[in-house]
Protein backbone atom coordinates (compact mmCIF):
# COMPACT_ATOMS: atom_id res chain seq x y z
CA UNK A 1 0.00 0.00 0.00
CA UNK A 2 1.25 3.50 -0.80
CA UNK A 3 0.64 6.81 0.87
CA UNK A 4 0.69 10.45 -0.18
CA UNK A 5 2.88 12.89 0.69
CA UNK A 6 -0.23 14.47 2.56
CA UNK A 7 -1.27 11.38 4.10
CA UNK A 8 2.16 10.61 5.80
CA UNK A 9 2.02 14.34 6.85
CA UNK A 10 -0.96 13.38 8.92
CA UNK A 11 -0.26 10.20 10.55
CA UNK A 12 3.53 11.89 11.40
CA UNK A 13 1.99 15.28 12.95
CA UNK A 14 -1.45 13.72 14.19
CA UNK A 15 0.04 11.50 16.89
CA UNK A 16 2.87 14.04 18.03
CA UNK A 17 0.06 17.28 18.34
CA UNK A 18 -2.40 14.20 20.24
CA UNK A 19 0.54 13.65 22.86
CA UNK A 20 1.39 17.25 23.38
CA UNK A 21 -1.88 18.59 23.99
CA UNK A 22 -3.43 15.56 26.16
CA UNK A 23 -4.07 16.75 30.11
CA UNK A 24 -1.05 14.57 31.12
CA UNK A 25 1.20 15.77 28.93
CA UNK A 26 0.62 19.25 30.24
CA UNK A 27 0.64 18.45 34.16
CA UNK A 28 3.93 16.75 33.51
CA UNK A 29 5.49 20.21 31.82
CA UNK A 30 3.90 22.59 34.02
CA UNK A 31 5.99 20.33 37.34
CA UNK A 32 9.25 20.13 35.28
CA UNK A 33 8.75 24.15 35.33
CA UNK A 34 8.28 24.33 38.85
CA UNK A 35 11.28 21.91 39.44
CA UNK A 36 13.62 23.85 36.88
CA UNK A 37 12.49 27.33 38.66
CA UNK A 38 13.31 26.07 42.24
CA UNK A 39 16.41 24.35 40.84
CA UNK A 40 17.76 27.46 39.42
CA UNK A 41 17.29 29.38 42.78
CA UNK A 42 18.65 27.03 44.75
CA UNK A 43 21.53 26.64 42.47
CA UNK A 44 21.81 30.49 42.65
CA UNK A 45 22.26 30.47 45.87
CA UNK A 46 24.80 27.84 46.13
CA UNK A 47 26.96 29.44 43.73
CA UNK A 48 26.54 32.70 46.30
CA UNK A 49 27.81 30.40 48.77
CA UNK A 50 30.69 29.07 47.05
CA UNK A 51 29.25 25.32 47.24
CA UNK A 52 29.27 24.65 43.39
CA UNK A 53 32.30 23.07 41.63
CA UNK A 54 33.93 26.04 40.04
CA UNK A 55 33.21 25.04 36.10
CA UNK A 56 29.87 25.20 37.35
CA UNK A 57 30.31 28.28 39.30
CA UNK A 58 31.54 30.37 36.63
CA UNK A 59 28.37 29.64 34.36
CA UNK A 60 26.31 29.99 37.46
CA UNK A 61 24.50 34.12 37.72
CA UNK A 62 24.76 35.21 41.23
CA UNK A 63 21.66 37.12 41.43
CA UNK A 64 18.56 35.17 42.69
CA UNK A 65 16.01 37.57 39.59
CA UNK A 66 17.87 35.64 36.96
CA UNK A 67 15.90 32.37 37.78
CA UNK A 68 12.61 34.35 37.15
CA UNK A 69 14.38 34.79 33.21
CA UNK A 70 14.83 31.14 33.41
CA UNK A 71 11.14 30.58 34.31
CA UNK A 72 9.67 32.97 31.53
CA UNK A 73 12.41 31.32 28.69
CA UNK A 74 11.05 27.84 28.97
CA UNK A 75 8.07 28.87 29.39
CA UNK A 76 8.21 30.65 25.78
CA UNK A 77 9.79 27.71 24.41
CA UNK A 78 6.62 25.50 25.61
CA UNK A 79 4.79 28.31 23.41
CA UNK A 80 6.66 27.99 21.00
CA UNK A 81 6.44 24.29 20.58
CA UNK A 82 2.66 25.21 20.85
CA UNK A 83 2.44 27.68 18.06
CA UNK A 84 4.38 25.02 15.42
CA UNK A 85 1.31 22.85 16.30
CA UNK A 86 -1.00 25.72 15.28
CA UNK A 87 0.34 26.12 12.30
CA UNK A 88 -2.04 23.73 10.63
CA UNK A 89 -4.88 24.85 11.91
CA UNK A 90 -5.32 28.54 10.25
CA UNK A 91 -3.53 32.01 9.81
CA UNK A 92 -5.04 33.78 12.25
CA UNK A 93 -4.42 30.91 15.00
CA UNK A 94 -1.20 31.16 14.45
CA UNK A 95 -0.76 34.89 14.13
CA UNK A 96 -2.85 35.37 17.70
CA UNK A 97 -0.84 32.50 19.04
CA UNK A 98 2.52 34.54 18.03
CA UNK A 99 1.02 37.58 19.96
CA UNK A 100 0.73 35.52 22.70
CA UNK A 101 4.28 34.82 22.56
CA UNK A 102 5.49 38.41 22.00
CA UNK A 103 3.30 39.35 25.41
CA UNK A 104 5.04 36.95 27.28
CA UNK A 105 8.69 37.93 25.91
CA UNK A 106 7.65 41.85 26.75
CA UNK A 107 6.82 40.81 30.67
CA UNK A 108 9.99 38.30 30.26
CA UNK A 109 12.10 41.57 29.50
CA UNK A 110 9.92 43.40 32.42
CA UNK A 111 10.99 40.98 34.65
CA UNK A 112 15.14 40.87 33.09
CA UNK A 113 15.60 44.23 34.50
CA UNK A 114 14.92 43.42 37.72
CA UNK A 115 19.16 42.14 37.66
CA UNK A 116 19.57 45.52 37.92
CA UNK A 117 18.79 46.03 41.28
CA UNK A 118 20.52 44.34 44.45
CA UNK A 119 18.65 42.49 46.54
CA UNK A 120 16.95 42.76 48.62
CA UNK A 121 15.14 45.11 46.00
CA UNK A 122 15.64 48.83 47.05
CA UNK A 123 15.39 51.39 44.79
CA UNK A 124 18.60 52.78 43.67
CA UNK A 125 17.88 56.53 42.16
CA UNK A 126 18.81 54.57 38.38
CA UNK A 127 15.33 55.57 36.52
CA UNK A 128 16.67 53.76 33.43
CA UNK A 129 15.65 50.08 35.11
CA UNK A 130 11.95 51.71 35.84
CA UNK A 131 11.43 52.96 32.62
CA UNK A 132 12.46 50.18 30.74
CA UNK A 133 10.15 47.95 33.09
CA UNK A 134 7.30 50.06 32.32
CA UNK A 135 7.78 50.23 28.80
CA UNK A 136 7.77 46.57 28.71
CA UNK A 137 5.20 46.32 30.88
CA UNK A 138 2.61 48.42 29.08
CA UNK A 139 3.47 47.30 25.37
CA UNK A 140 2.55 43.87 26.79
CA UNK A 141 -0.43 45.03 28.62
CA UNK A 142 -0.97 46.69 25.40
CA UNK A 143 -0.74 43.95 22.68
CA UNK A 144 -2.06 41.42 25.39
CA UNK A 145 -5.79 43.84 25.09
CA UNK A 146 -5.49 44.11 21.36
CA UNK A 147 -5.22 40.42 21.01
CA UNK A 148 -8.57 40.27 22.61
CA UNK A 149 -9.97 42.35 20.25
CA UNK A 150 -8.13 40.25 17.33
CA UNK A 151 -9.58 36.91 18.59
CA UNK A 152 -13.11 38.41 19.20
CA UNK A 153 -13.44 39.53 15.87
CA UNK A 154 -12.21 36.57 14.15
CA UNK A 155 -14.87 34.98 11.62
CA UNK A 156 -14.83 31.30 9.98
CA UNK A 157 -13.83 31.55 6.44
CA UNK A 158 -16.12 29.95 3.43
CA UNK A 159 -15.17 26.16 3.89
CA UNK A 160 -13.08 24.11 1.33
CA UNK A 161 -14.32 20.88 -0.27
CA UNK A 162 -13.36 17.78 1.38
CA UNK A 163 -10.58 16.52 -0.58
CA UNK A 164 -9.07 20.23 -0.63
CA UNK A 165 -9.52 20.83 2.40
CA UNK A 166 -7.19 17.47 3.49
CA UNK A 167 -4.84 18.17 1.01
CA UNK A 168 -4.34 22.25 2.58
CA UNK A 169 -4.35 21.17 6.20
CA UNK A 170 -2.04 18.35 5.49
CA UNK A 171 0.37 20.46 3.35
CA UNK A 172 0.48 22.85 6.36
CA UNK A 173 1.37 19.90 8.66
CA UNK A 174 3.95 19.00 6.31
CA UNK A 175 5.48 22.65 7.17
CA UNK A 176 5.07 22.23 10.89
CA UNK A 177 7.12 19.11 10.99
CA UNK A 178 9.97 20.50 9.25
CA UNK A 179 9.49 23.22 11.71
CA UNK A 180 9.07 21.13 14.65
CA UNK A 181 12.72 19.59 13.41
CA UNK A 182 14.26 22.90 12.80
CA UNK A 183 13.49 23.86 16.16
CA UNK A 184 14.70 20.99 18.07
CA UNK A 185 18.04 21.80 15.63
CA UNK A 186 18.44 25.32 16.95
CA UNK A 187 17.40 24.71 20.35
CA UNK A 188 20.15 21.25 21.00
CA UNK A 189 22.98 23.46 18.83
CA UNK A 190 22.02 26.48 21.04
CA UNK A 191 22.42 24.52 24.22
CA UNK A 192 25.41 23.17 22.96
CA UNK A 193 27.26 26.02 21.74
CA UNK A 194 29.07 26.40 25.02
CA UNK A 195 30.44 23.33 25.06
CA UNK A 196 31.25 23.26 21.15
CA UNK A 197 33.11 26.86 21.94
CA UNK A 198 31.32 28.57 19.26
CA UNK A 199 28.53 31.84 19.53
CA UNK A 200 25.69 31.97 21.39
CA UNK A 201 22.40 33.20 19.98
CA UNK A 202 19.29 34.65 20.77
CA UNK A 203 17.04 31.64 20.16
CA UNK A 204 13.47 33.08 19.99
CA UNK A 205 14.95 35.96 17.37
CA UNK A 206 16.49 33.57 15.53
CA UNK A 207 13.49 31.47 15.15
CA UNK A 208 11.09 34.14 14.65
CA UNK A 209 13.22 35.08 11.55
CA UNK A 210 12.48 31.14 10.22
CA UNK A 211 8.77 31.88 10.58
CA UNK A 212 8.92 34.65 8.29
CA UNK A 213 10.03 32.24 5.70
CA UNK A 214 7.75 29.71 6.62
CA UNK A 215 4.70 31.84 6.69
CA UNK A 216 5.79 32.98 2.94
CA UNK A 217 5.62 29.30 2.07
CA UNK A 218 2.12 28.91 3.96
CA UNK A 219 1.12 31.92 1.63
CA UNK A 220 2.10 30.03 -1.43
CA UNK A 221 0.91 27.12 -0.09
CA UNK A 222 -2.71 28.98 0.45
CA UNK A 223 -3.18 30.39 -2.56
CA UNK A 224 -2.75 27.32 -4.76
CA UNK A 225 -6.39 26.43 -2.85
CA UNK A 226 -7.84 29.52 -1.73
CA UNK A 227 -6.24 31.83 -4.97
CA UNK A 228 -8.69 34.65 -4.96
CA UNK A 229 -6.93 38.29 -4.49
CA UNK A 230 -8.85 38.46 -0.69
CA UNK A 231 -7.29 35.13 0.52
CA UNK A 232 -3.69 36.25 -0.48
CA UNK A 233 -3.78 39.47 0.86
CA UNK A 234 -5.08 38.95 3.91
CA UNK A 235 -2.71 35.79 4.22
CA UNK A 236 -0.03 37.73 2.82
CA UNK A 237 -0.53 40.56 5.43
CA UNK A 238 -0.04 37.96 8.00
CA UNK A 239 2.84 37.14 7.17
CA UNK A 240 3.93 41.01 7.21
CA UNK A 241 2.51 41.24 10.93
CA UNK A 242 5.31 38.55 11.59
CA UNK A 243 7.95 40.47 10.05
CA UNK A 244 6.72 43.03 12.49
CA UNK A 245 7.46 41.01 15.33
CA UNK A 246 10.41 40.21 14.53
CA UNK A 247 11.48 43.57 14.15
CA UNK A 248 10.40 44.35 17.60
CA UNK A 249 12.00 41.39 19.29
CA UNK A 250 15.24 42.80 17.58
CA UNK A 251 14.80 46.61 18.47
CA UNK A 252 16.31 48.41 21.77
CA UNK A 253 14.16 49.33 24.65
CA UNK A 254 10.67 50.94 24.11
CA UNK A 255 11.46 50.82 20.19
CA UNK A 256 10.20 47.13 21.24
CA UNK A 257 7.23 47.42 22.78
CA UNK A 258 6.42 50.70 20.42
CA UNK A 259 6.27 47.79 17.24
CA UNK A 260 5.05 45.23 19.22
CA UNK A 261 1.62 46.74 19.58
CA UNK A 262 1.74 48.16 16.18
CA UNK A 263 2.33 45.09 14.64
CA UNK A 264 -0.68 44.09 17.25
CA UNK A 265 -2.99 47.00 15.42
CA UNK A 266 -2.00 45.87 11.87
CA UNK A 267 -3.57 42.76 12.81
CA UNK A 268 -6.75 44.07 14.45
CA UNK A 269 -7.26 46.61 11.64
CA UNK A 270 -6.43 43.94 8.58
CA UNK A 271 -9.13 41.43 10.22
CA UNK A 272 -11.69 44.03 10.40
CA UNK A 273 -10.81 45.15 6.80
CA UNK A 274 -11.58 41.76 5.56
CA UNK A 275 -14.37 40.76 7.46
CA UNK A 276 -16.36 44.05 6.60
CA UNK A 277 -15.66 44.21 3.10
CA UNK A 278 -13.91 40.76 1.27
CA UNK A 279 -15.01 37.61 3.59
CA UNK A 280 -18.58 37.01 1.92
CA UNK A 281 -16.74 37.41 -1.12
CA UNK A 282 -13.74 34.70 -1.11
């Protein structure tokens, strides 16, 4: 018996999103969190000490606010592992999902600044911590409320015929396995770069750059079976609110948070666009 390209697509990514999402799966990551946050600040504080073997305790931070950046960073990365399983599902699922992400790397950089104060926290007369908290703090607040708006004005899109329809959501599953592969790449070379002596990256930029390629390819991919001008542009402009986010994940202090919401009301004002004027007509 021979498959399809689309078909092994499906019974590859079917069984892997299954095991993620199932209620186990997700009580079993949420206690390795726990674990890895306590681990961190009781490693902290042994390094503090001087109890930690001293290849350790040079790698080791010794200020107890750097385990709450070790916290937020997996958590991201479990987001991140969720949005590659979105990518089948539609556009906009995966563009809210990536807004989701970008909130949670704005209160992660909220939170960063706080290894700028000693501890126990006292306030130092530096504003430049304070603002920069702030900043971070509000574009998140920010893009966080305009993602509520995004979602609640999302409509379901005329529906494909059967066989299309398989063939589309399969093709995108194709995408989010190479994805799901390309990830695990970056993330073992990126915890392996210290040992291999070469640079160390920013792993969420780097792979927010990928998914401006890969939502190009979804856009192809969409308009060999939804081709009508609407269904491209709209897809297409997707794919520019991604290029957005990017740009703010790569730009300095409240430059960030400034394109993060932007890129937040692109979104919100593109959906609204297309649902008042083009949806009844795709």
């Amino acid at each position: 018996m021979t498959y399809s390209i689309y078909e092994l697509a499906t019974y590859a990514f079917d069984p892997l999103h299954a095991f993620w999402e199932r209620e186990k799966t997700q009580r079993a990551v949420a206690g390795v969190l726990v674990a890895c946050f306590i681990a961190a600040l009781i490693g902290i504080e042994l390094g503090r000490r001087g109890w930690l073997p001293e290849f350790i305790a040079t790698k080791t931070p010794d200020n107890h606010y750097h385990a709450i950046g070790i916290a937020f960073t997996l958590v991201l990365i479990l987001e991140v592992i969720s949005l590659i399983f979105v990518l089948p599902c539609s556009f906009a699922k995966s563009v809210g999902k990536q807004f989701e992400i970008l909130c949670l790397i704005l209160m992660r950089s909220s939170f960063k600044e706080l290894v700028n104060f000693p501890e126990p926290i006292t306030f130092t007369g530096d504003l430049t911590p304070i603002y920069r908290i702030l900043s971070d703090g509000t574009g998140a607040f920010a893009v966080f409320v305009l993602l509520g708006i995004y979602y609640k004005i999302q409509r379901p899109l005329p529906a494909l015929r059967p066989a299309f329809k398989f063939r589309y959501v399969a093709s995108k599953k194709l995408v989010a396995l190479f994805m799901l592969v390309i990830f695990a790449g970056l993330g073992a070379y990126n915890l392996l770069s210290p040992v291999l002596g070469v640079h160390h990256f920013d792993f969420f930029s780097t792979f927010y750059t990928i998914l401006i390629f890969s939502d190009i390819l979804l856009v192809l991919i969409s308009q060999r079976f939804l081709p009508s001008f609407h269904a491209v542009f709209r897809n297409s402009g997707f794919a520019l609110v991604t290029l957005l986010i990017r740009l703010a994940l790569a730009a300095p202090p409240f430059y960030n948070a400034i394109l993060g919401v932007i890129s937040a009301g692109f979104a919100v004002l593109l959906t609204l666009a297309y649902n008042s004027f083009y949806r009844t007509k795709t």
